[in-house]
C-alpha atoms as a PDB file:
ATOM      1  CA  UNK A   1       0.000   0.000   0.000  1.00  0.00           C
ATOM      2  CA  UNK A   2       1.448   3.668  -0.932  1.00  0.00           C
ATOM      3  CA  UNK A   3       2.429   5.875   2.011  1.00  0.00           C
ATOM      4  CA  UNK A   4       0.265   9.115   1.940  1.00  0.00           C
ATOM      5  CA  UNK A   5       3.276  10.761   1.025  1.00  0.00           C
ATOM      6  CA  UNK A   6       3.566   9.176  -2.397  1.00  0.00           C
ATOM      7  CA  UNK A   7      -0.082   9.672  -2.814  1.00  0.00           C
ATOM      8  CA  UNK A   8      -0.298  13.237  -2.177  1.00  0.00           C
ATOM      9  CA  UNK A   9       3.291  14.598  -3.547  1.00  0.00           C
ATOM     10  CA  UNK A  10       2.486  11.977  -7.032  1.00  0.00           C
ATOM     11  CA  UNK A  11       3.205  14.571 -10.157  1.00  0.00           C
ATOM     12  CA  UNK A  12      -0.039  13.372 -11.268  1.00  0.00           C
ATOM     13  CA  UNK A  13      -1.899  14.763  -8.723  1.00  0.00           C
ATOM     14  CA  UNK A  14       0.332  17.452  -6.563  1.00  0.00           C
ATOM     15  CA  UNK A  15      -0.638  20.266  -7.940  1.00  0.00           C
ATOM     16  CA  UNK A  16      -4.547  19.457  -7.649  1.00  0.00           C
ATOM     17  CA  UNK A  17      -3.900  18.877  -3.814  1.00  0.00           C
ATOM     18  CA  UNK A  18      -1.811  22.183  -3.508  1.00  0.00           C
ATOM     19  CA  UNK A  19      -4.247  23.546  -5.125  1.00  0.00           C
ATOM     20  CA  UNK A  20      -7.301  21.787  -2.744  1.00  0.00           C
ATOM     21  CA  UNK A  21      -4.855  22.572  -0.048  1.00  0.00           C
ATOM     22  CA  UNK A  22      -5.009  26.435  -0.535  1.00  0.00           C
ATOM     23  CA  UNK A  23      -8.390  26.426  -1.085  1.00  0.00           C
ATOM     24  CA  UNK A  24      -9.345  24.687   2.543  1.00  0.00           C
ATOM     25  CA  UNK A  25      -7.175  27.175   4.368  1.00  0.00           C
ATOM     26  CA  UNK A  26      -8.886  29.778   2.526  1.00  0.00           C
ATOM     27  CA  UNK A  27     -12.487  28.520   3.621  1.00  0.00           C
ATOM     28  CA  UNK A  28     -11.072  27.623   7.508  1.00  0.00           C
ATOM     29  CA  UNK A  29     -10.087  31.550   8.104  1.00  0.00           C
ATOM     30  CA  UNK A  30     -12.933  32.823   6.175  1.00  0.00           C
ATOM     31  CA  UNK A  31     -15.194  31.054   9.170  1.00  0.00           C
ATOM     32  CA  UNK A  32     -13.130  32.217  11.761  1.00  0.00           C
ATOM     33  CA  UNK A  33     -15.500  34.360  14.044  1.00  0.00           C
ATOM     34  CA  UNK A  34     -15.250  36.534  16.950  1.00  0.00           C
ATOM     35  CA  UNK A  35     -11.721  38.707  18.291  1.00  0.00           C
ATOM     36  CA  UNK A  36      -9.879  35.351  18.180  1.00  0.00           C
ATOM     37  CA  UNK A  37     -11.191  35.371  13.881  1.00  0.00           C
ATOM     38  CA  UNK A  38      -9.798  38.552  13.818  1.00  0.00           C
ATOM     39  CA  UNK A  39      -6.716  38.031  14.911  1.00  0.00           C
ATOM     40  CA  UNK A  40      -6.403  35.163  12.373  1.00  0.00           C
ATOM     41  CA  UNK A  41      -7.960  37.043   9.680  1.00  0.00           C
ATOM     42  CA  UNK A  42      -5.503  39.678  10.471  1.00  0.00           C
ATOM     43  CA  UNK A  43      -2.657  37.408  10.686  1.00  0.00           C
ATOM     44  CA  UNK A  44      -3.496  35.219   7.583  1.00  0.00           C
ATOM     45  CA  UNK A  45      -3.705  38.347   5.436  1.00  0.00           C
ATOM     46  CA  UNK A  46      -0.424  40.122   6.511  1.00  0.00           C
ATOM     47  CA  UNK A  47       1.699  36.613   5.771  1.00  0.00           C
ATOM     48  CA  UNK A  48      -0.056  36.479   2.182  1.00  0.00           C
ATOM     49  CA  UNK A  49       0.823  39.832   1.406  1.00  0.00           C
ATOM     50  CA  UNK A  50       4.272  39.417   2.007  1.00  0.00           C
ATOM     51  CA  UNK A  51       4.514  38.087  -1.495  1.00  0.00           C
ATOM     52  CA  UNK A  52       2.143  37.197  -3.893  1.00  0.00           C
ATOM     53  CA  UNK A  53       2.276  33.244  -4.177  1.00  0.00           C
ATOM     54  CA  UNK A  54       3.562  32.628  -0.490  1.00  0.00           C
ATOM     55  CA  UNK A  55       0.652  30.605   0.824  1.00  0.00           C
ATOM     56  CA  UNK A  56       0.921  28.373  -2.358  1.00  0.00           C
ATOM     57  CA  UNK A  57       4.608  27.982  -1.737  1.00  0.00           C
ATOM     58  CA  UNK A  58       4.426  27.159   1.862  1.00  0.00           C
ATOM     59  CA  UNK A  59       1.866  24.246   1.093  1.00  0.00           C
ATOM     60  CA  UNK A  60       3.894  22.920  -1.444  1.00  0.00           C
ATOM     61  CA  UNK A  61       6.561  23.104   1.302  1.00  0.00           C
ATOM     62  CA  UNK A  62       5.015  21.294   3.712  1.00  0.00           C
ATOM     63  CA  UNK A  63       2.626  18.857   1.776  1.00  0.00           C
ATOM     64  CA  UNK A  64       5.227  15.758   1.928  1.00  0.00           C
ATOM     65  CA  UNK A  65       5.599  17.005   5.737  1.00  0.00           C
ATOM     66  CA  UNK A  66       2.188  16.836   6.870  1.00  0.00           C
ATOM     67  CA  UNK A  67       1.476  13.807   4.634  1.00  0.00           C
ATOM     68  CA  UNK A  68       4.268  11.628   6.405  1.00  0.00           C
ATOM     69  CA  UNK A  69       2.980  13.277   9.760  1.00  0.00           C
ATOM     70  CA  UNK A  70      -0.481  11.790   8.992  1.00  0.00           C
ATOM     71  CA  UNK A  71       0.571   8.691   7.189  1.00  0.00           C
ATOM     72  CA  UNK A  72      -0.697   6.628  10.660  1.00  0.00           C
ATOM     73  CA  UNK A  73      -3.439   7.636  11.027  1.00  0.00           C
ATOM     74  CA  UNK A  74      -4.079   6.766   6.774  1.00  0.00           C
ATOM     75  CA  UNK A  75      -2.414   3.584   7.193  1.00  0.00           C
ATOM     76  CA  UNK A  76      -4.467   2.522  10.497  1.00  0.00           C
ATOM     77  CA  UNK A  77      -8.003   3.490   8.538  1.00  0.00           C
ATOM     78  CA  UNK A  78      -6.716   1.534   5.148  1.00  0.00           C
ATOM     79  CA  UNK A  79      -5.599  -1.517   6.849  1.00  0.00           C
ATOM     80  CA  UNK A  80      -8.620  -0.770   9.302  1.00  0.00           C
ATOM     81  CA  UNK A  81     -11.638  -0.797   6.409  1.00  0.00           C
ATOM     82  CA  UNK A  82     -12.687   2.427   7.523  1.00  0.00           C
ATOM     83  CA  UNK A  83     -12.989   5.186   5.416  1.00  0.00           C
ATOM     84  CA  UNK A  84      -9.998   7.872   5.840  1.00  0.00           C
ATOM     85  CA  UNK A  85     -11.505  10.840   5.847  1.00  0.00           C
ATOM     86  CA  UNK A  86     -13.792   9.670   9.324  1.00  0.00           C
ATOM     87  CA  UNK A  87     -11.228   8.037  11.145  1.00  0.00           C
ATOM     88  CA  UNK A  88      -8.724  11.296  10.484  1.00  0.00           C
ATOM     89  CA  UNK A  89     -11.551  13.291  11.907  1.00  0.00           C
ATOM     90  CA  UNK A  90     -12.082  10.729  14.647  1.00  0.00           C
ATOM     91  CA  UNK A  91      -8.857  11.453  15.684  1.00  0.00           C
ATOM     92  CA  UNK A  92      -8.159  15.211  15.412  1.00  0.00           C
ATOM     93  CA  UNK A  93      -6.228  15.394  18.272  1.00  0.00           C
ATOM     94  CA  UNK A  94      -3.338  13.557  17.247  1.00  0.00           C
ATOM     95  CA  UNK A  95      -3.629  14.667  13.655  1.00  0.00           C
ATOM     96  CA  UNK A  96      -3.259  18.162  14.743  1.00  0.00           C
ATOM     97  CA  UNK A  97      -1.146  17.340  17.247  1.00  0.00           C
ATOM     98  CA  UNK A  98       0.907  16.229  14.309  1.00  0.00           C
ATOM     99  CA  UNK A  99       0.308  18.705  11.907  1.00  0.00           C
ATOM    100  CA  UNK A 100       1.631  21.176  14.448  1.00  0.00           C
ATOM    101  CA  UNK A 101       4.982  19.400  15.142  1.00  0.00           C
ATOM    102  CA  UNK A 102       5.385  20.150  11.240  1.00  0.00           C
ATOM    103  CA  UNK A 103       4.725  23.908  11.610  1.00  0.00           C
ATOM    104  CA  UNK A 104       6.796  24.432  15.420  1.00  0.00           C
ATOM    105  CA  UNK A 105       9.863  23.071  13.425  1.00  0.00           C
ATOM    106  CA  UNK A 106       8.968  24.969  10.412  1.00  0.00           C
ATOM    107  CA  UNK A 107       8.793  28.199  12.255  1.00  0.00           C
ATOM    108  CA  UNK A 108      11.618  28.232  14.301  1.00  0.00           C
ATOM    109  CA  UNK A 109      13.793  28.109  11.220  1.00  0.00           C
ATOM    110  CA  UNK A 110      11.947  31.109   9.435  1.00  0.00           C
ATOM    111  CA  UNK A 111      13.392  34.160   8.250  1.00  0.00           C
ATOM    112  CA  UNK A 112      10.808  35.915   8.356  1.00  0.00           C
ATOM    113  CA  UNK A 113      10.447  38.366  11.308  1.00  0.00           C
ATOM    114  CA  UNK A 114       6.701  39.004  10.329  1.00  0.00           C
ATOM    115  CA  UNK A 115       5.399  34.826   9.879  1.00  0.00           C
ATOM    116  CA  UNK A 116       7.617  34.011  13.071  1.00  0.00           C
ATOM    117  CA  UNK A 117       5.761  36.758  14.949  1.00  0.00           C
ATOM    118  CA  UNK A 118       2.476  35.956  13.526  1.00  0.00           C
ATOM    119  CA  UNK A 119       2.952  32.071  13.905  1.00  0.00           C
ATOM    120  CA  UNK A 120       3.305  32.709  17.777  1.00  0.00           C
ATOM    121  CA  UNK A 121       0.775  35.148  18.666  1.00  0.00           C
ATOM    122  CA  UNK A 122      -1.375  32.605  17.112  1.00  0.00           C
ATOM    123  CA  UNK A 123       0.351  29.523  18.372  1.00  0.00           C
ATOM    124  CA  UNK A 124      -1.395  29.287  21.923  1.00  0.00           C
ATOM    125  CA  UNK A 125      -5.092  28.726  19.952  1.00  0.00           C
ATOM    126  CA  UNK A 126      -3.757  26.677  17.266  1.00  0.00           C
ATOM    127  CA  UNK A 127      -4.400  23.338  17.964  1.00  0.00           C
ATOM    128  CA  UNK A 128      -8.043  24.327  18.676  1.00  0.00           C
ATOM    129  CA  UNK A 129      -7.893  25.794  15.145  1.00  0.00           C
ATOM    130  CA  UNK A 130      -6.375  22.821  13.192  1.00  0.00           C
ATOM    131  CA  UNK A 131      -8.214  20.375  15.124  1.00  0.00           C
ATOM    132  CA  UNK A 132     -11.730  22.392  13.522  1.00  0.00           C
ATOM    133  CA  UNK A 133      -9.934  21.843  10.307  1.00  0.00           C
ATOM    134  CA  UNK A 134      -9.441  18.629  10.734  1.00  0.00           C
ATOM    135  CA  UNK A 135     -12.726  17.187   8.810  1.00  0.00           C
ATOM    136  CA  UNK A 136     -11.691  19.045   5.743  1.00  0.00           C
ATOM    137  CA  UNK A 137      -8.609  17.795   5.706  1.00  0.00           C
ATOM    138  CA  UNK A 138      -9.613  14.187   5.849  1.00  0.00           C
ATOM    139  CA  UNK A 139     -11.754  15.049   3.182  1.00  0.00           C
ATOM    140  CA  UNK A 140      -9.258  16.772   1.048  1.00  0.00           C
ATOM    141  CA  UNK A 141      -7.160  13.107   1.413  1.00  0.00           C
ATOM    142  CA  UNK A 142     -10.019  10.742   1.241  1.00  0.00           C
ATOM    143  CA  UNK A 143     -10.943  13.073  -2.369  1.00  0.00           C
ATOM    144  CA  UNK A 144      -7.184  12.450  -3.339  1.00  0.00           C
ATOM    145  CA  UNK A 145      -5.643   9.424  -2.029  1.00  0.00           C
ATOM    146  CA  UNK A 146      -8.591   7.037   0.392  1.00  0.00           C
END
């Protein structure tokens, strides 16, 4: 059985999941509410106007990263039966959990003053955030790879 890795970063269909990818970050900030969905609004916009393309390139970045990071839990629902997309969003906890060992490492290397500053005033509601993202996610790999 292919990892998720292979199935997600395959030439054939990258670009369609970069593409998917961009779009479900998109529709996750757009339903931020409330002074915390300000803040992320705020946040989200300043790091994609730091240069046109930058969101794009920082999924393509970390697509093979957050694939290997949930490659369990796509493994255990494959060899399980179930379908991939419910049992990633049965278990959002570790997947974001996951997902947000990616970004921590990702961050701290940035040279950016303005993503490293917007990644940690943001960092404390994060996992709350990714785990609400969670379904769409398992979506966006049960569409491309389950």
């Amino acid at each position: 059985m292919a990892s998720l890795t292979e199935t997600l970063t395959n030439q054939s269909k990258k670009a369609a999941v970069i593409d998917d990818c961009c779009t479900l970050i998109d529709a996750e900030v757009a339903d931020k509410g409330g002074i915390s969905g300000l803040a992320i609004k705020a946040g989200y916009s300043a790091v994609k106007n730091i240069k046109p393309g930058f969101i794009r390139h920082a999924v393509e970045d970390l697509l093979p990263d957050f694939a290997k990071a949930l490659d369990p839990l796509f493994q255990e629902a494959k060899t399980g039966g179930r379908p991939v997309g419910a049992h990633i969003a049965a278990n959002s906890g570790r997947a974001a959990d996951a997902l947000l060992t990616i970004t921590d490492g990702k961050v701290r290397k940035a040279q950016s003053g303005l993503v490293k500053g917007t990644y940690e005033k943001l960092r404390g509601t994060a996992k709350k955030n990714v785990e609400a993202a969670i379904p769409r996610i398992g979506k966006l790999i049960e569409k491309h790879g389950g």
